[in-house]
Protein backbone atom coordinates (compact mmCIF):
# COMPACT_ATOMS: atom_id res chain seq x y z
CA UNK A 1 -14.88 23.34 27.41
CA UNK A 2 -18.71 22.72 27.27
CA UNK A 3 -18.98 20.14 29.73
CA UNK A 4 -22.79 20.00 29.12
CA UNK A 5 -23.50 19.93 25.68
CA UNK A 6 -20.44 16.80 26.27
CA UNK A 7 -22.84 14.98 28.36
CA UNK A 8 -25.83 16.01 25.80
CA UNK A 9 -23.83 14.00 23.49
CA UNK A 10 -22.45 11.16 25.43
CA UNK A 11 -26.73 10.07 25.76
CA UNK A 12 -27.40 10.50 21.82
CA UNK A 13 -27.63 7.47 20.38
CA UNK A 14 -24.89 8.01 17.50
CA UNK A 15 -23.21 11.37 16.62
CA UNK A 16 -24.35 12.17 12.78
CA UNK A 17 -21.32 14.62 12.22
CA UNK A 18 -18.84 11.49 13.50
CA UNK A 19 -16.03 10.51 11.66
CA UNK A 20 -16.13 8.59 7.88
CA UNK A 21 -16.32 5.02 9.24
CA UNK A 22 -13.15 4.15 7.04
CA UNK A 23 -11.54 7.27 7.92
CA UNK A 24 -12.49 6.27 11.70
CA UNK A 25 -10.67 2.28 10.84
CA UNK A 26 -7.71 4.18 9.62
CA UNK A 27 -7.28 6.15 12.92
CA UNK A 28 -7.69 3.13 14.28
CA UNK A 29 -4.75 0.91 12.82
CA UNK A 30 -2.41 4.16 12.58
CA UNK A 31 -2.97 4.78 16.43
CA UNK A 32 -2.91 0.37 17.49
CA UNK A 33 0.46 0.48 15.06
CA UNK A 34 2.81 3.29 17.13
CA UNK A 35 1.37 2.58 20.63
CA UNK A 36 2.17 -1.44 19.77
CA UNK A 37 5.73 -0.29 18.19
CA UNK A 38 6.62 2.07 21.11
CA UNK A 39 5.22 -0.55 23.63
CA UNK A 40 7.18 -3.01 22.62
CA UNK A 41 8.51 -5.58 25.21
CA UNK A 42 6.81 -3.72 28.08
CA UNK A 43 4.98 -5.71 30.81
CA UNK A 44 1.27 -3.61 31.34
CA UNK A 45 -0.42 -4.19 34.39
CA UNK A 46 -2.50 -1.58 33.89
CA UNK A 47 -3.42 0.70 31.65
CA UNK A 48 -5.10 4.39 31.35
CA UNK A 49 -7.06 6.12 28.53
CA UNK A 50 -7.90 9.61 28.33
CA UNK A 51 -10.99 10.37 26.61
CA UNK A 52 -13.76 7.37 25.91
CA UNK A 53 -15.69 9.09 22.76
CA UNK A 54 -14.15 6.97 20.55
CA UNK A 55 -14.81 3.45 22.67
CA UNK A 56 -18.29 5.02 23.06
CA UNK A 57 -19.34 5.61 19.65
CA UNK A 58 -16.72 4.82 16.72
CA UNK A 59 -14.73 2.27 14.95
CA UNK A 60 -11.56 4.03 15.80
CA UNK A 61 -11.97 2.53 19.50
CA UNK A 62 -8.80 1.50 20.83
CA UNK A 63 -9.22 0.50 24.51
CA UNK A 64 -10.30 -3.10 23.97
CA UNK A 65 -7.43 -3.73 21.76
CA UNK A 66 -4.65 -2.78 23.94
CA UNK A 67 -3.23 -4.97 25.90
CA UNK A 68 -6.18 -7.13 26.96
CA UNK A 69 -4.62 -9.00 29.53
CA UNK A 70 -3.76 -6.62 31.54
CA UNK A 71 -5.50 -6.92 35.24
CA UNK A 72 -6.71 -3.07 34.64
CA UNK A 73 -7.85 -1.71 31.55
CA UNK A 74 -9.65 1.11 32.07
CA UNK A 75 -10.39 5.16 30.18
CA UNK A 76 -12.06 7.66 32.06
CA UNK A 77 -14.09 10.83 30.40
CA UNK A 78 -15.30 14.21 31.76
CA UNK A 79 -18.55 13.37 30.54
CA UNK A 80 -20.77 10.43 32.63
CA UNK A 81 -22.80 9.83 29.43
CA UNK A 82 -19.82 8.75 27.23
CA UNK A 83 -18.36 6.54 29.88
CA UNK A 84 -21.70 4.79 30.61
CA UNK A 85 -22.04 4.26 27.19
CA UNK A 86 -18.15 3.66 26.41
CA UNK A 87 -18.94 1.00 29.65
CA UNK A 88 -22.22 -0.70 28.04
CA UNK A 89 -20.70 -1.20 24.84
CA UNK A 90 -17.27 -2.78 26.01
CA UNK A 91 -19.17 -4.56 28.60
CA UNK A 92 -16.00 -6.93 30.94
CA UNK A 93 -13.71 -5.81 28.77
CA UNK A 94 -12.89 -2.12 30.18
CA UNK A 95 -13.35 -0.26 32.88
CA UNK A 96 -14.87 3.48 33.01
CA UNK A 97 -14.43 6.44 34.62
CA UNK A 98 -15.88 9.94 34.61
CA UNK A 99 -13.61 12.90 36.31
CA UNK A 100 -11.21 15.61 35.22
CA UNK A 101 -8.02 14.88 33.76
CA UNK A 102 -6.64 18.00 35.45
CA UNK A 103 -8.33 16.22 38.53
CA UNK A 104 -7.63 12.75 38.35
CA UNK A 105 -9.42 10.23 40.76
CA UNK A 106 -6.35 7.85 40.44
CA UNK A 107 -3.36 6.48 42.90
CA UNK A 108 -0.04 8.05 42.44
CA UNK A 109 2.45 5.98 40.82
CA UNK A 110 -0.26 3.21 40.10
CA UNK A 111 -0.26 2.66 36.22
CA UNK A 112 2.24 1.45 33.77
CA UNK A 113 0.73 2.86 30.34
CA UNK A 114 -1.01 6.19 30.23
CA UNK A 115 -2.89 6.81 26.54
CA UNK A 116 -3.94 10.23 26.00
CA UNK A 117 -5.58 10.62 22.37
CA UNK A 118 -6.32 14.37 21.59
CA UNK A 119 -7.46 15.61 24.79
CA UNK A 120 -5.50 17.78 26.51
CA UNK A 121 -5.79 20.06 23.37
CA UNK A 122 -9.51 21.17 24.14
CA UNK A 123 -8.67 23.08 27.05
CA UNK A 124 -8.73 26.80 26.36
CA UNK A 125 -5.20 27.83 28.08
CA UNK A 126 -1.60 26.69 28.52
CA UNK A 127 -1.70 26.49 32.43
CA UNK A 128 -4.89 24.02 32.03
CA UNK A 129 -2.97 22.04 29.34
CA UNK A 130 0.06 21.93 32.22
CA UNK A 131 -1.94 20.82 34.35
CA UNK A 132 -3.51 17.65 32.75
CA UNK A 133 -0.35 16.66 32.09
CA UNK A 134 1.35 17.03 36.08
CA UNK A 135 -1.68 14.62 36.51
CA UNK A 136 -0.78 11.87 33.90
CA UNK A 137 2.65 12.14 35.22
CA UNK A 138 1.90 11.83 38.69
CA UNK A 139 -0.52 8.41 38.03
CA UNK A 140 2.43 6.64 36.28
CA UNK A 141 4.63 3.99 37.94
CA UNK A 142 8.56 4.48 37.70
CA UNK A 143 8.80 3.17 34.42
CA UNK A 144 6.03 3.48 33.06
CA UNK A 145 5.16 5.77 29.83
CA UNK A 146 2.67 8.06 28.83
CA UNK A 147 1.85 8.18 24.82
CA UNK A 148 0.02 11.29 24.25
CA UNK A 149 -1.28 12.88 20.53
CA UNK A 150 -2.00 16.84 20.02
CA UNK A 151 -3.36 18.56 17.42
CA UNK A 152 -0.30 19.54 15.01
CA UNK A 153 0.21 23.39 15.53
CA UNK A 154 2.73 22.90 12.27
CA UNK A 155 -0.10 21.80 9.94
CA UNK A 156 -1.74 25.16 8.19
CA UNK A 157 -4.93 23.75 8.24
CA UNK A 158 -4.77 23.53 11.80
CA UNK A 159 -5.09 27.36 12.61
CA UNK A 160 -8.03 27.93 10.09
CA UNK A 161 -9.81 25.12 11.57
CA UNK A 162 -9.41 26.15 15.08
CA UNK A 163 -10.47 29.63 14.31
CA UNK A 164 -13.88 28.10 12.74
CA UNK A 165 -14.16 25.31 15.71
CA UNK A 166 -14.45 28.08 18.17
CA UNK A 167 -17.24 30.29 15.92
CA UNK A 168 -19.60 27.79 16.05
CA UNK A 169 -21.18 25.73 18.53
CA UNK A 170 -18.96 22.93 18.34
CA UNK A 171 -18.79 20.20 21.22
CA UNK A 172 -15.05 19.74 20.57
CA UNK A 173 -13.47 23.40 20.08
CA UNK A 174 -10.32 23.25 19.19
CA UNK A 175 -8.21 24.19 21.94
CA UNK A 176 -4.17 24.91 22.86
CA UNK A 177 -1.74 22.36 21.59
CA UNK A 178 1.71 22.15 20.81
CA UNK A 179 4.44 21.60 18.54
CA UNK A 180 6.68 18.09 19.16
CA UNK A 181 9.24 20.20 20.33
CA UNK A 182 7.85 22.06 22.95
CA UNK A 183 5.49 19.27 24.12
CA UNK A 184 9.32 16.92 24.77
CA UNK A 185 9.94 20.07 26.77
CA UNK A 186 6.85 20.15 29.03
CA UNK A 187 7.11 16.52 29.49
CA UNK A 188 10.48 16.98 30.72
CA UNK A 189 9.59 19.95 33.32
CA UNK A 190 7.27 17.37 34.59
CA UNK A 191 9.72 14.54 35.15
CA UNK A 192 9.36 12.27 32.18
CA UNK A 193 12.03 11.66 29.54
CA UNK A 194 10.81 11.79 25.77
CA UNK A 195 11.57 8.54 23.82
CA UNK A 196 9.67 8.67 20.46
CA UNK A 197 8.17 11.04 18.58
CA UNK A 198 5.82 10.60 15.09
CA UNK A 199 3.86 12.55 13.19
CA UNK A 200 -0.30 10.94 12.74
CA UNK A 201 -2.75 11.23 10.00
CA UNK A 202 -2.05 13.25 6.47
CA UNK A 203 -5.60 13.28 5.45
CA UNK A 204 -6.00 17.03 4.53
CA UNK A 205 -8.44 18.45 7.98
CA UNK A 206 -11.59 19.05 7.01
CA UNK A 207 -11.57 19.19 3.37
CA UNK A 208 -11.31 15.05 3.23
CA UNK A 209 -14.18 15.11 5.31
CA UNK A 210 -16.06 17.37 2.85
CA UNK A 211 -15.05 15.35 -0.27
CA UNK A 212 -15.97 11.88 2.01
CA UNK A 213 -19.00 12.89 2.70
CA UNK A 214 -20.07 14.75 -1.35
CA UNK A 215 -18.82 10.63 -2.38
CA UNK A 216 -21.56 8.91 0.38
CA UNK A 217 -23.94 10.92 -1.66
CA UNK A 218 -22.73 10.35 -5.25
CA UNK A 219 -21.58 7.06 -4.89
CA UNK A 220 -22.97 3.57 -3.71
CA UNK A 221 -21.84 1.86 -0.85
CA UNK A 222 -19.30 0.34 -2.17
CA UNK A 223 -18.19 2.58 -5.08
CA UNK A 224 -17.70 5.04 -1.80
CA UNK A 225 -15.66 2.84 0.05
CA UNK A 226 -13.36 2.11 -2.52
CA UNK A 227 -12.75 5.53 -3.44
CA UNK A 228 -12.49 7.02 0.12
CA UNK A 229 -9.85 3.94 0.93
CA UNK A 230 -7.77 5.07 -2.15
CA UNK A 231 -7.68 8.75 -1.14
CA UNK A 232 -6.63 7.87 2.48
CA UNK A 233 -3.79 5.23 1.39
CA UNK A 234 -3.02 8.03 -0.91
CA UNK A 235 -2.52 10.52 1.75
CA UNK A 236 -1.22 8.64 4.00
CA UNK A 237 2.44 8.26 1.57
CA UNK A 238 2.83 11.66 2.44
CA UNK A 239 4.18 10.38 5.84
CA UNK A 240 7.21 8.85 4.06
CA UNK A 241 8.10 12.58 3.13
CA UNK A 242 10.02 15.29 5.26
CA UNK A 243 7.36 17.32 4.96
CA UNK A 244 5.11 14.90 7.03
CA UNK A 245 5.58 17.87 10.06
CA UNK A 246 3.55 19.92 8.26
CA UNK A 247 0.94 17.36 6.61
CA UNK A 248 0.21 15.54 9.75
CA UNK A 249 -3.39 16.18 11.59
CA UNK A 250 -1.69 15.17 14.53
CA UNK A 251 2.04 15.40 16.76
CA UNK A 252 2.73 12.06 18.68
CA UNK A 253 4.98 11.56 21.64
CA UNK A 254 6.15 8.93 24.08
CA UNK A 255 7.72 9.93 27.11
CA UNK A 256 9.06 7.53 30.43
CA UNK A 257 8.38 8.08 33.77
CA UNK A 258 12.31 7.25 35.15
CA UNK A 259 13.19 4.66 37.68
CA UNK A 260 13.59 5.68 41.20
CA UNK A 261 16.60 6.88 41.87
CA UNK A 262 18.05 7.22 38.17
């Protein structure tokens, strides 16, 4: 983790290497779509997001969209620039934070909806990843439920990627992560019970972001657009197949914090 070169980032004034701004709507509406359907019928009071890059800089911000009403909405980052920015830009709509998720500066037992989006697979180790998760499930209320997303271990893109994240001088290295299986298992070992899992995103890693990005220079506008909408809605019917374990970019899993006493 490169907590510096994070906060380097968080003060730029838009990240050129960020996600293809349809790519980064898709995320968006794939992400809203199972947090809505697991969420279904629950009363949110308040809610918790881990990691504000997206609400700072992207179109694949999802803070402002779930649930609204709530009396606390509110994401925290590690890095003060992003959450300042994530703050400015979602001005009275959210709240920000900036502290450790293996450190959290939350209650015990004080929110109802915990969203972690890709984070807790940057850290570098297994007993870090443990960690930042104790912490998620020590902030929920008795009932509430945590929705976190890893990087899918299954996908073979994933360990050729990783190997290149961590050669360079990435801000984001790819970090541990686990399979839906043994993530259900780690949730249980800290007191939650697993109630959904899904499998995110089956836009081939990295090469859909090198083909996106040889169309924005071939291409118009709007010849682009089209074509880069096509591929993705193409992609994404590989998640109606059983091999959607393997072409997913991402493992997603809901898990319940259980009632006192049951």
């Amino acid at each position: 983790m490169n907590r510096q070169l994070w906060e380097l980032l968080g003060g730029e004034q838009e990240p050129s290497w960020y996600l293809d701004s349809i790519t980064a709507m898709q995320k968006r509406e794939t992400h809203l779509k199972v947090i809505r359907s697991w969420t279904q019928g629950m009363r949110v009071k308040r809610i918790l997001k881990t990691d504000l890059f997206e609400e700072a800089f992207g179109k694949d911000s999802l803070l402002e969209s779930l649930f609204p009403e709530a009396g606390l909405v509110c994401g925290l980052d590690a890095a003060l620039s992003t959450a300042r920015r994530a703050s400015r830009r979602f001005e009275q709509q959210i709240r920000t934070l900036a502290c450790d998720v293996r450190h959290l500066a939350v209650q015990d037992r004080s929110v109802d909806l915990v969203v972690s989006t890709s984070t807790l697979d940057h850290f570098d180790s297994r007993s870090e990843f443990l960690s930042a998760l104790a912490e998620l499930a020590r902030i929920m209320k008795p009932g509430g439920l945590l929705i976190i997303t890893l990087d899918n271990p299954w996908n073979p893109l994933y360990h050729p990627l990783r190997w290149l994240s961590l050669g360079v001088r990435n801000p984001f290295p790819l970090g541990y992560t686990e399979s839906g299986p043994q993530v259900e298992r780690d949730l249980i070992a800290a007191g939650l019970r697993p109630e959904n899992r899904d499998w995110l995103l089956h836009n081939p890693r990295g090469i859909s972001t090198l083909i996106f990005l040889v169309l924005r220079q071939l291409l118009t506008q709007r010849a682009a657009d089209r074509s880069i909408g096509l591929l993705l809605r193409s992609c994404e019917r590989l998640s109606r197949l059983p091999t959607r374990k393997i072409t997913a970019c991402f493992v997603a899993v809901a898990a319940r914090k259980p009632l006192e006493g049951l």
